[in-house]
C-alpha atoms as a PDB file:
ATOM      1  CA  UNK A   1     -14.954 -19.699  44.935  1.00  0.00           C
ATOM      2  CA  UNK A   2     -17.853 -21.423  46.839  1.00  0.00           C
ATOM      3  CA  UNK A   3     -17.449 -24.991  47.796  1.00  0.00           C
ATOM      4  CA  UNK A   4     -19.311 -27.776  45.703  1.00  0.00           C
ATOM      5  CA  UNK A   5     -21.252 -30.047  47.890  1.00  0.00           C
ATOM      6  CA  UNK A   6     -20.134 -33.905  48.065  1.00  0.00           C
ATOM      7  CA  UNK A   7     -23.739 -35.587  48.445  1.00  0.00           C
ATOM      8  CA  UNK A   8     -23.919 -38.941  49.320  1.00  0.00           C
ATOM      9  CA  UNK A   9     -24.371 -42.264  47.293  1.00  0.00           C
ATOM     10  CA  UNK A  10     -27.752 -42.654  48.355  1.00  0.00           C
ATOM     11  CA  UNK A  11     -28.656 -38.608  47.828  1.00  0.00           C
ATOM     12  CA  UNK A  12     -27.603 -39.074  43.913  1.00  0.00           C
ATOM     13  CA  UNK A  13     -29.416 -42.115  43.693  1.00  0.00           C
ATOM     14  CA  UNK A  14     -32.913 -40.362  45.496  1.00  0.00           C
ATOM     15  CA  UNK A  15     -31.940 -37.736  42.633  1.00  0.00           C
ATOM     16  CA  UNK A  16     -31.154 -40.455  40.366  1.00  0.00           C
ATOM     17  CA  UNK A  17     -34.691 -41.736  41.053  1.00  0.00           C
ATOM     18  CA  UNK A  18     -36.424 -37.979  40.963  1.00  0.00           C
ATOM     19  CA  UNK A  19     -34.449 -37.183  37.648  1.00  0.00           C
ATOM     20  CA  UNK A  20     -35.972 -40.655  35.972  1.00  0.00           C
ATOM     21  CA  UNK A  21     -39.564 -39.940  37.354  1.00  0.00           C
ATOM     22  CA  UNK A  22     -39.586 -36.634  35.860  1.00  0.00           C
ATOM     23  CA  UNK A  23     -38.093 -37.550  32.808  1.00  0.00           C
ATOM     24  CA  UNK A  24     -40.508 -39.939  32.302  1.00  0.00           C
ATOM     25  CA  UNK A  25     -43.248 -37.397  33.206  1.00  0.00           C
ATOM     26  CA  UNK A  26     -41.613 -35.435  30.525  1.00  0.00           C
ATOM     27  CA  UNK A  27     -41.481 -38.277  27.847  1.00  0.00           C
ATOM     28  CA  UNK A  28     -45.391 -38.579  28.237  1.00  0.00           C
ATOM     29  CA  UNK A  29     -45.961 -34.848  27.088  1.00  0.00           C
ATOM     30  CA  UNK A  30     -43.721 -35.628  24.438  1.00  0.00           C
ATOM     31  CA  UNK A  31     -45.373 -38.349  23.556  1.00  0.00           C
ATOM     32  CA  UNK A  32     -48.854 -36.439  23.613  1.00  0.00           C
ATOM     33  CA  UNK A  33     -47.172 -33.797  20.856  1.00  0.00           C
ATOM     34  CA  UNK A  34     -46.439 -37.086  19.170  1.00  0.00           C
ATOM     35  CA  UNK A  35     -45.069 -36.263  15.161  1.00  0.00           C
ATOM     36  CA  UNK A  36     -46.197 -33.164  14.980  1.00  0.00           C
ATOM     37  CA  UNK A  37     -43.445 -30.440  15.843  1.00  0.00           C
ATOM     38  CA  UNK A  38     -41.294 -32.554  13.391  1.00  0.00           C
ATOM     39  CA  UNK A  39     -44.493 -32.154  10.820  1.00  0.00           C
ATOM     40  CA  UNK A  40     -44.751 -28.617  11.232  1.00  0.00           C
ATOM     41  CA  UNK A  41     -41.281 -27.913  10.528  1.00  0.00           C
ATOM     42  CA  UNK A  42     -41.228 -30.303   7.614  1.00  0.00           C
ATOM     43  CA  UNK A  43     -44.535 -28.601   6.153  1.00  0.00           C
ATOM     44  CA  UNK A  44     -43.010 -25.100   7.029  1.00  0.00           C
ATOM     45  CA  UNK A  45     -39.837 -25.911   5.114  1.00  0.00           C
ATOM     46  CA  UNK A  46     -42.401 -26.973   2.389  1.00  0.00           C
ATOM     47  CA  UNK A  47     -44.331 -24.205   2.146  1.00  0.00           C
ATOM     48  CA  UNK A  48     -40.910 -21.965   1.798  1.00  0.00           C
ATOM     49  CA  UNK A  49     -39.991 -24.338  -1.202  1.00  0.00           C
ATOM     50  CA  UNK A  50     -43.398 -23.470  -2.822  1.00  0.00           C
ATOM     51  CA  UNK A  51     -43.283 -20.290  -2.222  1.00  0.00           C
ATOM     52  CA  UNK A  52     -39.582 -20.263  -4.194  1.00  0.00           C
ATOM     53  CA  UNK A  53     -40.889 -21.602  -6.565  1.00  0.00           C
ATOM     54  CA  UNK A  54     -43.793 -19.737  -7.229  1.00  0.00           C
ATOM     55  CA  UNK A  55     -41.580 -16.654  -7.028  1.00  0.00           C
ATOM     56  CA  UNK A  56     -39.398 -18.321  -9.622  1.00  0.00           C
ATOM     57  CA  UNK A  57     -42.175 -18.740 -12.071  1.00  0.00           C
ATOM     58  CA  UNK A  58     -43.311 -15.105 -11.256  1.00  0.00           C
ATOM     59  CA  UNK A  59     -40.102 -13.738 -12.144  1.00  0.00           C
ATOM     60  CA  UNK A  60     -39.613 -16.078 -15.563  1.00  0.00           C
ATOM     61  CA  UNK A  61     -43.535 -14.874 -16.487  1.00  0.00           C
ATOM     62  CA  UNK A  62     -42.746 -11.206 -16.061  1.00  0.00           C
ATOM     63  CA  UNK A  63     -39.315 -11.489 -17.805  1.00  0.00           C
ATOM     64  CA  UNK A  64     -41.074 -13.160 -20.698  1.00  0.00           C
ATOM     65  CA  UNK A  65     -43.895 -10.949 -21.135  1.00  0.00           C
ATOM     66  CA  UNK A  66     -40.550  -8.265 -20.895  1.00  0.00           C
ATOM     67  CA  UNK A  67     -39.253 -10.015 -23.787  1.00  0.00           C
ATOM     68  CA  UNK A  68     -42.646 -10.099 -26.330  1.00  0.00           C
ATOM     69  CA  UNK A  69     -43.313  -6.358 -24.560  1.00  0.00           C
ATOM     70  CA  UNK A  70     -39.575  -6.140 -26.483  1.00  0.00           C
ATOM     71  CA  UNK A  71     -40.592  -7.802 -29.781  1.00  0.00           C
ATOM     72  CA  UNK A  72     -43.703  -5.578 -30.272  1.00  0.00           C
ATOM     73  CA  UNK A  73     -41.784  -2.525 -30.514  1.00  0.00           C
ATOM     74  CA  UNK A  74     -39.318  -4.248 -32.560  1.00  0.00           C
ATOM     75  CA  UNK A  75     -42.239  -4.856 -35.007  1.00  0.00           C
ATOM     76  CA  UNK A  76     -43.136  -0.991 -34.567  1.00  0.00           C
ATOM     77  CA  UNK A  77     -39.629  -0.244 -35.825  1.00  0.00           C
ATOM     78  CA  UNK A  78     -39.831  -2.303 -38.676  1.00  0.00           C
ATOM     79  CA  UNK A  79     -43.098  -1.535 -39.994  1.00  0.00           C
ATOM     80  CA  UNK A  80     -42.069   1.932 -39.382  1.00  0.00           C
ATOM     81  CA  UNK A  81     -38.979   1.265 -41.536  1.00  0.00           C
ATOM     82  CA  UNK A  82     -40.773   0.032 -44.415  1.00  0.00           C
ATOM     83  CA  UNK A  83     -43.133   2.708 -44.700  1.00  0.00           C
ATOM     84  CA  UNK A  84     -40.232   4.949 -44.495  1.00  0.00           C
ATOM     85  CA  UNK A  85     -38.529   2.475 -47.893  1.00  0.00           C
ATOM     86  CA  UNK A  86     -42.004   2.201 -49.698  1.00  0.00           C
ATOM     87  CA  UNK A  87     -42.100   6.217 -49.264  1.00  0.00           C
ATOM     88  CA  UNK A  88     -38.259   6.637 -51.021  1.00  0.00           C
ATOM     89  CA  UNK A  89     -39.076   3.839 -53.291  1.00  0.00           C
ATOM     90  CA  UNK A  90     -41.285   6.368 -55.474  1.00  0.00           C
ATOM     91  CA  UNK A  91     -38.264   8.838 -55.790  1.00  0.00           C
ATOM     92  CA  UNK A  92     -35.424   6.767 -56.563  1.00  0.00           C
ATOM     93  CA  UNK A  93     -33.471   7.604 -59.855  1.00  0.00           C
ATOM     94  CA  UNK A  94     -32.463   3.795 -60.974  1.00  0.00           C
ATOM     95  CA  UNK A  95     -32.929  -0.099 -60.478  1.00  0.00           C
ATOM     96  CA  UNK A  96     -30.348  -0.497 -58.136  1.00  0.00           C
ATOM     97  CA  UNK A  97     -31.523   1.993 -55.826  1.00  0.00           C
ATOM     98  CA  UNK A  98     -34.887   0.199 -56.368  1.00  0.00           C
ATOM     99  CA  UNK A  99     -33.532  -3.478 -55.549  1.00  0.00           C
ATOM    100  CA  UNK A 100     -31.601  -1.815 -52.386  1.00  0.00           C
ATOM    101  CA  UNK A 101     -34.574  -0.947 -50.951  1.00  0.00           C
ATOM    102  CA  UNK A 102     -36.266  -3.525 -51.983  1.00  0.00           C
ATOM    103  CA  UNK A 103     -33.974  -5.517 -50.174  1.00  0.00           C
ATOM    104  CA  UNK A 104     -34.476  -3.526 -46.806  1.00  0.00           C
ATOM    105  CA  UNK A 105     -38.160  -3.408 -47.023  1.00  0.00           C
ATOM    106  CA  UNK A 106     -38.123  -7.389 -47.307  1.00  0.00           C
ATOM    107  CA  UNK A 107     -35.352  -7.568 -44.230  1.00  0.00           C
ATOM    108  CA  UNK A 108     -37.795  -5.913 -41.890  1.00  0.00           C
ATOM    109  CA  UNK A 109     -40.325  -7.720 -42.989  1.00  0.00           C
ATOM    110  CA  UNK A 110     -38.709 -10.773 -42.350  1.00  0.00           C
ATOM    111  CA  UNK A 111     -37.634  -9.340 -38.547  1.00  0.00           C
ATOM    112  CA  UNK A 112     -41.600  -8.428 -38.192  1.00  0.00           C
ATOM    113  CA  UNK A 113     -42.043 -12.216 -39.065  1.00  0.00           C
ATOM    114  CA  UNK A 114     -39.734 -13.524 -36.752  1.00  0.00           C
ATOM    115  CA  UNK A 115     -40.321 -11.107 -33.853  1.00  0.00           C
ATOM    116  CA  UNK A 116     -44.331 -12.636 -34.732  1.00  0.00           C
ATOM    117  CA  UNK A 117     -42.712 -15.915 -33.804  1.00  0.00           C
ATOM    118  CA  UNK A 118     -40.913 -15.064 -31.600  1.00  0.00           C
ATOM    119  CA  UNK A 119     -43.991 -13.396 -29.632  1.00  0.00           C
ATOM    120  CA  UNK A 120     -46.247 -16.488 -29.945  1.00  0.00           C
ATOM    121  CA  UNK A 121     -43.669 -18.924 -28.986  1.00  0.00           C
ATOM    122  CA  UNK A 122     -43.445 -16.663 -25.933  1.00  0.00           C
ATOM    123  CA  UNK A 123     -46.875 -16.730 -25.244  1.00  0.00           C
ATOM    124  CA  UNK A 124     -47.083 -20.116 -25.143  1.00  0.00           C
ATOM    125  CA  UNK A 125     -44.665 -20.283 -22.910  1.00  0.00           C
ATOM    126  CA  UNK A 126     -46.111 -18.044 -20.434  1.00  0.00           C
ATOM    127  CA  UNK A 127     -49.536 -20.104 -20.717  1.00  0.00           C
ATOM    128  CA  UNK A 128     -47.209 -22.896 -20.218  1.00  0.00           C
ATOM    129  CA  UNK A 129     -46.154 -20.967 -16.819  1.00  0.00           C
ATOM    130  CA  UNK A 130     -49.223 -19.897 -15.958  1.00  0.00           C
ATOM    131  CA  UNK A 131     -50.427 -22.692 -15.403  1.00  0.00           C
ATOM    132  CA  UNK A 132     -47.168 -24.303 -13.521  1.00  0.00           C
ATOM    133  CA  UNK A 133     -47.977 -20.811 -11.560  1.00  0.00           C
ATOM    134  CA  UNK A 134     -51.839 -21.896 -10.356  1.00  0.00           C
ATOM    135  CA  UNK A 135     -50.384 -25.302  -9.431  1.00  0.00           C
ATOM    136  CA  UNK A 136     -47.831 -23.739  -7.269  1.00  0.00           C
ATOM    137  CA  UNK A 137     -50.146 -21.501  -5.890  1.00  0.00           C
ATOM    138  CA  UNK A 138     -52.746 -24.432  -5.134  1.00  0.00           C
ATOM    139  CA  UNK A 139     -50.197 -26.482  -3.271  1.00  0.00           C
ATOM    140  CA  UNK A 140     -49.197 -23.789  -1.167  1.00  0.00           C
ATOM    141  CA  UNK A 141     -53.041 -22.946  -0.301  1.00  0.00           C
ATOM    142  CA  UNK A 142     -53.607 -26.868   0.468  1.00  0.00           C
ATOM    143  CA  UNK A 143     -49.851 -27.097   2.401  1.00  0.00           C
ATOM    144  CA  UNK A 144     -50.948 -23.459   4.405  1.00  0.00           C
ATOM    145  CA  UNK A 145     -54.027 -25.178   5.004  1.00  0.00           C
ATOM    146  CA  UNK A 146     -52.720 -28.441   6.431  1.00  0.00           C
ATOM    147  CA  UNK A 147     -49.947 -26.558   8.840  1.00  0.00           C
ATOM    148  CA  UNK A 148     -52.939 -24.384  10.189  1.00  0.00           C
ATOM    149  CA  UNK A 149     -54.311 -26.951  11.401  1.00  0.00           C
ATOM    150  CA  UNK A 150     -51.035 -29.169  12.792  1.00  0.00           C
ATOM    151  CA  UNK A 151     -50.082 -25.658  14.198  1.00  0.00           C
ATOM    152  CA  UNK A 152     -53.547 -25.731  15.944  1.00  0.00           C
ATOM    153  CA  UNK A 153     -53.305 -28.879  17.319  1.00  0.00           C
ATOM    154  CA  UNK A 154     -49.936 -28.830  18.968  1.00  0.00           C
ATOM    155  CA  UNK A 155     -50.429 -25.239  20.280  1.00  0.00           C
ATOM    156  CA  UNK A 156     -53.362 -26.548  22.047  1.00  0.00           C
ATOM    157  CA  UNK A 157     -51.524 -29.513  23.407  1.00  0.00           C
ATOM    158  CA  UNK A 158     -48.816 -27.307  24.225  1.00  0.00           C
ATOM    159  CA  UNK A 159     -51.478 -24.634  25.982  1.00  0.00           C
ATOM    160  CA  UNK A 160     -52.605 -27.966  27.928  1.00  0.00           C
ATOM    161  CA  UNK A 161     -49.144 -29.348  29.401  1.00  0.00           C
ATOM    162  CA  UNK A 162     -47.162 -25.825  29.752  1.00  0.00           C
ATOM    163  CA  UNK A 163     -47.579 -25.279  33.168  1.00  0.00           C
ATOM    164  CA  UNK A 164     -46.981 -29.051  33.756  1.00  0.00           C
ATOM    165  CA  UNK A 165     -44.097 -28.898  31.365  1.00  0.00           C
ATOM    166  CA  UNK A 166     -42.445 -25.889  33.272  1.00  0.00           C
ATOM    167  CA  UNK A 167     -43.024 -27.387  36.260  1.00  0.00           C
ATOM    168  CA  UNK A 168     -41.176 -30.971  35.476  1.00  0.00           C
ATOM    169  CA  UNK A 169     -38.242 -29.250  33.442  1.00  0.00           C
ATOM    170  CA  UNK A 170     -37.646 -27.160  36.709  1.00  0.00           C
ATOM    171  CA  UNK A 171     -37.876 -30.215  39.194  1.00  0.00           C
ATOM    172  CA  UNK A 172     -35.634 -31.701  35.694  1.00  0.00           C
ATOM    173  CA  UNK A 173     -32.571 -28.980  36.555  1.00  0.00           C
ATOM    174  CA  UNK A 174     -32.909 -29.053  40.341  1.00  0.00           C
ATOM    175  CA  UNK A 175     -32.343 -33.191  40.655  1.00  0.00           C
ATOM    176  CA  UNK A 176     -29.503 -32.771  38.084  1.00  0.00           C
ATOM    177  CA  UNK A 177     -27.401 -30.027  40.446  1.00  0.00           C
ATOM    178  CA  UNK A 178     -27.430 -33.061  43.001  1.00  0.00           C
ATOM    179  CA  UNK A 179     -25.370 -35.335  40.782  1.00  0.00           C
ATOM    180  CA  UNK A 180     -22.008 -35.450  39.255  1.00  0.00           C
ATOM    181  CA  UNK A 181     -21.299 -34.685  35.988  1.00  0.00           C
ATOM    182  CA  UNK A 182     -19.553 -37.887  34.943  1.00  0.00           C
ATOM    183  CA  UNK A 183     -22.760 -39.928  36.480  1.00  0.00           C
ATOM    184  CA  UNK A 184     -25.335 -37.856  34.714  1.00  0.00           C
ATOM    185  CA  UNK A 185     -23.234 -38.074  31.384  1.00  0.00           C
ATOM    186  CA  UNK A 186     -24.096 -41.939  31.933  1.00  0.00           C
ATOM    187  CA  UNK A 187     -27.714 -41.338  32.759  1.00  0.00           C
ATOM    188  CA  UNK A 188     -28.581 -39.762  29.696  1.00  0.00           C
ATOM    189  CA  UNK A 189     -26.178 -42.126  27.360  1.00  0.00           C
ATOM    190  CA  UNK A 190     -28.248 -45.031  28.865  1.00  0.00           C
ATOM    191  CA  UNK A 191     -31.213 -42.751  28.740  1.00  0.00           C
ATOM    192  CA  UNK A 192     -30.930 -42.866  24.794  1.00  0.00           C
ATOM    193  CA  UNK A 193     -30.278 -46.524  24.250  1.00  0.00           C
ATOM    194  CA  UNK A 194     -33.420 -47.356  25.228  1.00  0.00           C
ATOM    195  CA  UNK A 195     -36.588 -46.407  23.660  1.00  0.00           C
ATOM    196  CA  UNK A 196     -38.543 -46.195  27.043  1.00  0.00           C
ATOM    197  CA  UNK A 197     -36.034 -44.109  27.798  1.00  0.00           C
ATOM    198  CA  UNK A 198     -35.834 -45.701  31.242  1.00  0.00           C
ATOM    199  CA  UNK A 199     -31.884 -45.532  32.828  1.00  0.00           C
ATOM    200  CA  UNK A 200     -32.930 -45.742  36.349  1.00  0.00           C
ATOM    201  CA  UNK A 201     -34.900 -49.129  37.346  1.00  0.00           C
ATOM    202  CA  UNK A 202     -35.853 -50.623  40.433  1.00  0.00           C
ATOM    203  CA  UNK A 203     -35.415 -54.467  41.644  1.00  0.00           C
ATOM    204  CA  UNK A 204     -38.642 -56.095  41.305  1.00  0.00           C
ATOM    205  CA  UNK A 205     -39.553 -59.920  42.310  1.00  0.00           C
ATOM    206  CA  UNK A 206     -35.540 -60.369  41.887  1.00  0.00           C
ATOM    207  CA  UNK A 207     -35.290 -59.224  38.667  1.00  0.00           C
ATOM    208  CA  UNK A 208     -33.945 -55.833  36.990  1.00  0.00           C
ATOM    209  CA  UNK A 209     -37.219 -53.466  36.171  1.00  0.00           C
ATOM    210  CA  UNK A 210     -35.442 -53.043  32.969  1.00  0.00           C
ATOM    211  CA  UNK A 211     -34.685 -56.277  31.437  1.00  0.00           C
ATOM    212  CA  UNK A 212     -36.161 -58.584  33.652  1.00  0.00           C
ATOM    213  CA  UNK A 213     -32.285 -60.578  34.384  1.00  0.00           C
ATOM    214  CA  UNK A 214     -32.456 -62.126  37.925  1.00  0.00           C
ATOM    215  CA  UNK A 215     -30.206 -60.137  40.200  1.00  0.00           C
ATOM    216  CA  UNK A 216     -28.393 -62.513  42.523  1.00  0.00           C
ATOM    217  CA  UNK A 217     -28.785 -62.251  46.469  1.00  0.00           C
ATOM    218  CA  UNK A 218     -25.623 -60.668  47.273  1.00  0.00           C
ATOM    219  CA  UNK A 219     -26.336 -58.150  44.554  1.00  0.00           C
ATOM    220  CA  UNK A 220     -29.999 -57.000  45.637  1.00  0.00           C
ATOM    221  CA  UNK A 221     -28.400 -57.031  49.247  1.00  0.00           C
ATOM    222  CA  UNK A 222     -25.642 -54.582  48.282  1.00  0.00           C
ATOM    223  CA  UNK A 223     -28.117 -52.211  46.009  1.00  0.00           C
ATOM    224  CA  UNK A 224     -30.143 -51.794  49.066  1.00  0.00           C
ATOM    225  CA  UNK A 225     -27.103 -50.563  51.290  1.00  0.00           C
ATOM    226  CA  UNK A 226     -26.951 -47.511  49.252  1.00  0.00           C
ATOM    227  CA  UNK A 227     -23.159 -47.422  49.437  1.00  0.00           C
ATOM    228  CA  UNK A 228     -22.431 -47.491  45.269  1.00  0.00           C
ATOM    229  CA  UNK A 229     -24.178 -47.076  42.200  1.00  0.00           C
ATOM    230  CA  UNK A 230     -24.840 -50.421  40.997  1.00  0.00           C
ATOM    231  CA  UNK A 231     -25.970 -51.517  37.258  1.00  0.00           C
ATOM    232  CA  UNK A 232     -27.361 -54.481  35.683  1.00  0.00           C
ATOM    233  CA  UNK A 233     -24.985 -56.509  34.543  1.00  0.00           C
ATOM    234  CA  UNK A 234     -27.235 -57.583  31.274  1.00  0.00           C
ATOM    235  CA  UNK A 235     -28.750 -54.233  30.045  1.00  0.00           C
ATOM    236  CA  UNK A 236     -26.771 -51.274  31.639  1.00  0.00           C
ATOM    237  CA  UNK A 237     -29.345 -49.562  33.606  1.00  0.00           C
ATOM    238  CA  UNK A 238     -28.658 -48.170  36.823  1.00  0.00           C
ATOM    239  CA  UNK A 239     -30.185 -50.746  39.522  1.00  0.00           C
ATOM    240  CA  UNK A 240     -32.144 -49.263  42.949  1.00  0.00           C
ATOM    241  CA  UNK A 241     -34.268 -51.010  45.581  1.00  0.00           C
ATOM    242  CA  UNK A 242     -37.867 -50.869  45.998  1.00  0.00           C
ATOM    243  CA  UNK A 243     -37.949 -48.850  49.011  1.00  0.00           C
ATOM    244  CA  UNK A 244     -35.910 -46.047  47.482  1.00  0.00           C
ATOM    245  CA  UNK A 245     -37.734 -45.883  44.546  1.00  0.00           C
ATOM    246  CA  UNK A 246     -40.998 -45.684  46.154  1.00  0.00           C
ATOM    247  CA  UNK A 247     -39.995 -43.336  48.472  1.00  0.00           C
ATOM    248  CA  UNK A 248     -39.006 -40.424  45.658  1.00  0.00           C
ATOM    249  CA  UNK A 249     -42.335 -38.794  44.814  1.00  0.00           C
ATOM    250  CA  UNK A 250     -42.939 -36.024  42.029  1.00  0.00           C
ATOM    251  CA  UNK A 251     -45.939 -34.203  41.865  1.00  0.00           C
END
């Protein structure tokens, strides 16, 4: 198993340093993308709604027209029927063979009646859909229209900054591999509690870069020795001198 090198205090707090630079670096692209990977994704999300939907109006327009496609050769059937009854009506041998008849020829008219009904109900109800349908089909035009151009825009920023990107992510990884675990674990928990995102701050004018609290003499003396990792007693951050900070440059 190959040995895992111990660096020094002051060699995890130059990575410290690098690792905080870079981030930063990295925050700024971020900050270029601004909202809109989070709006693409929400108007992608959108779109796949709409387009459920509009499906779902498809399928309940077809299964209508289905169902009047259904009640017109229901009405077939019947009128069919009662030309069948009128035709035995002229051969039947007695008045209750007529009425029985009767009766049946009235029945299917009455189902060619309601299957009528039936049929323009049902074609209101798919003009009713239809029109749902073209709505649906609108927003989705509008919402593919408006991701287009989102999509546009952060592809270009993203075209801009990859190389730049790629670069800082790899410089990200390589100042990481020279701390511990446990202390980068911290770096990014402090990392998050702030919105600047700042963890690692240099002393300036006697004061931490972070929060401004005076740092005391014996403090600022002891930072710049290099010997432990030293935080701010007021906001968390992890606390290096001037000179080490300025002497960590990323390009």
């Amino acid at each position: 198993m190959a040995a895992v090198k111990d660096y020094s205090v002051e060699e995890k707090l130059s990575s410290l340093v690098k690792l905080q630079k870079v981030d930063s670096k990295l925050d700024e692209i971020k900050i270029l993308k601004g909202e809109l990977p989070m709006e693409v994704a929400d108007l992608e999300d959108e779109i796949t709604g709409l387009h459920a939907r509009k499906t779902r109006i498809e399928e309940e327009i077809n299964g209508v027209t289905e169902f009047i496609s259904q009640r017109k050769e229901a009405i077939k059937e019947s009128e069919a029927l009662v030309k069948k009854y009128e035709k035995q009506s002229s051969n039947v041998k007695n008045n209750r063979e007529f009425e029985a008849i009767n009766k049946e020829i009235e029945m299917q008219q009455l189902e060619v009646k309601l299957a009528e009904k039936h049929i323009k109900d049902a074609t209101e109800e798919i003009a009713e859909k239809a029109v749902l349908l073209e709505k649906a089909q609108k927003n989705i035009a509008v919402k593919e229209g408006v991701l287009a151009t989102k999509k546009g825009e952060l592809e270009k920023i993203i075209a801009a900054n990859e190389k730049e990107e790629k670069h800082f992510n790899k410089m990200a990884q390589e100042a990481k591999g020279h701390v511990d675990e446990r202390l980068l674990a911290s770096y990014e928990k402090i990392r998050r509690s702030y919105r600047n995102g700042l963890a690692v701050v240099q002393v300036e004018r006697d004061a931490c870069g972070g929060c401004f609290n005076a740092i005391p003499p014996q403090k600022q003396s002891e930072i710049k020795q290099h010997k432990k990792i030293m935080i701010c007693e007021n906001c968390g951050r992890i606390l290096v001198d001037e000179d080490l900070h300025a002497a960590v440059e990323i390009k």
